[in-house]
Protein backbone atom coordinates (compact mmCIF):
# COMPACT_ATOMS: atom_id res chain seq x y z
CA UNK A 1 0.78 150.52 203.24
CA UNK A 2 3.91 152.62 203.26
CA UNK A 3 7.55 150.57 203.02
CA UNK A 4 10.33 152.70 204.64
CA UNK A 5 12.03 153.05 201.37
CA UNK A 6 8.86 154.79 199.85
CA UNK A 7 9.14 156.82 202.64
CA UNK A 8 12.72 157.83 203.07
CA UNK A 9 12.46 158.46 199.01
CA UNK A 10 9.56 160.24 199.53
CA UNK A 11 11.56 162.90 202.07
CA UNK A 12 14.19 163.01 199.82
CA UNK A 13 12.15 164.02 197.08
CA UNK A 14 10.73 167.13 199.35
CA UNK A 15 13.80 167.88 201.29
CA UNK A 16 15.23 168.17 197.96
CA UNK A 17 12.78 170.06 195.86
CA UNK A 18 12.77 174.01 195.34
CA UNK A 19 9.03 175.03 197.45
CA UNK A 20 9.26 177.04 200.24
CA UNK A 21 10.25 175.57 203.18
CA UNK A 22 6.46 175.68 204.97
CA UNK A 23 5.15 173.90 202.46
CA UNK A 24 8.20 171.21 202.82
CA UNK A 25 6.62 170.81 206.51
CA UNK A 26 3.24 170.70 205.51
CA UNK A 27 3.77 167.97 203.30
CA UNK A 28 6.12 166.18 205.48
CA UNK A 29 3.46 166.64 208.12
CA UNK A 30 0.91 164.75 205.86
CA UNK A 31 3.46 161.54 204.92
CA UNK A 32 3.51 161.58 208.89
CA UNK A 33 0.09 161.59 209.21
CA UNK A 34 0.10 158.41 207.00
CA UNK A 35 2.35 156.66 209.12
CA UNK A 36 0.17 157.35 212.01
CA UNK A 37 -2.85 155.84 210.77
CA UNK A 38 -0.41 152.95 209.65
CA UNK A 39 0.58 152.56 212.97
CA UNK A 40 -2.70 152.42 214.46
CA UNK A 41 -3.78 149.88 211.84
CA UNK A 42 -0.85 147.60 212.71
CA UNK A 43 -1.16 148.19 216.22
CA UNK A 44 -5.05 147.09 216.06
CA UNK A 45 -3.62 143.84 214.43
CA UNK A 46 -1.14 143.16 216.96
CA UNK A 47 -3.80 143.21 219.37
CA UNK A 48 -5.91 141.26 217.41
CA UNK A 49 -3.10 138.63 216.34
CA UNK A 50 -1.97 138.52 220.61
CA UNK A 51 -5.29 137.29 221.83
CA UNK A 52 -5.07 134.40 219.05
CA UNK A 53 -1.81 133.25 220.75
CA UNK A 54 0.38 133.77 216.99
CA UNK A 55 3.78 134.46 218.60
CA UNK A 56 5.44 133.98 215.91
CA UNK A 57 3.04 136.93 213.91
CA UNK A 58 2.52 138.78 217.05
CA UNK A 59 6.84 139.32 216.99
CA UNK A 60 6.57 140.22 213.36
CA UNK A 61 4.10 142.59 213.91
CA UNK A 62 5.84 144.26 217.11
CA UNK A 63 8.44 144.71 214.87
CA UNK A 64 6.50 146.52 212.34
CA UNK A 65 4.74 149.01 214.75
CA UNK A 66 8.10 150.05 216.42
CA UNK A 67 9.57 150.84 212.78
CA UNK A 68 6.49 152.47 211.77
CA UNK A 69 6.53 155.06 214.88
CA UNK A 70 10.64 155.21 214.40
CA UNK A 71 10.09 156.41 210.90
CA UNK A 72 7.24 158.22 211.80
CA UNK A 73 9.28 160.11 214.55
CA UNK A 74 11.87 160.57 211.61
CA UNK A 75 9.42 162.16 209.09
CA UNK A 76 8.36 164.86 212.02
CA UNK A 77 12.09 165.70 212.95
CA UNK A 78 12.52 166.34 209.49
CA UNK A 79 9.58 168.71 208.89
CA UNK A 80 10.85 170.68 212.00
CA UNK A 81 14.57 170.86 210.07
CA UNK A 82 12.23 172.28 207.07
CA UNK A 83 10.49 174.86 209.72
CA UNK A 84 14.04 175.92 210.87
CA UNK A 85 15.43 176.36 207.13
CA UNK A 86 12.97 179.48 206.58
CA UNK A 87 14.06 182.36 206.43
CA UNK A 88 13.04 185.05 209.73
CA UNK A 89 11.88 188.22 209.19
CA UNK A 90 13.82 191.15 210.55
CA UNK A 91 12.21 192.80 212.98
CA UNK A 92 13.56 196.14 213.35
């Protein structure tokens, strides 16, 4: 599982580095993938932990999948900012 600090280093890192600015989107794309699947996972154990009657781990958990799809919304807004970096072609 992905903390937000691996993650936030982890755009950093490609924000930062010297590829071309599709690839920076690509491989933002695929950390946001990650957090995706995350999300599903902890969403799935939300449910699961609800139906037990855990407040107390269902709140924790609610907490968890809303940061999850925050930083998951963060991770695609950045790969766009990558997209709009590239250079256009002229076209005359």
């Amino acid at each position: 599982m992905l903390t937000e600090f691996e993650v936030r280093q982890r755009v950093r890192e490609i924000r930062s580095s010297s590829i071309a600015p599709m690839r920076k989107a690509r491989m933002l794309l695929r950390l946001g993938r990650s957090l995706n699947n995350q999300f599903r996972m902890l969403a799935h154990a939300r449910a699961q932990v609800s139906r037990a009657a855990d407040r107390n781990a269902s709140a924790i958990l609610s907490r968890m999948v809303q940061r999850t799809q925050l930083l998951h919304e963060d991770v695609r807004e950045q790969a766009l900012r990558a997209l709009k970096d590239r250079p256009r072609a002229d076209l005359n």
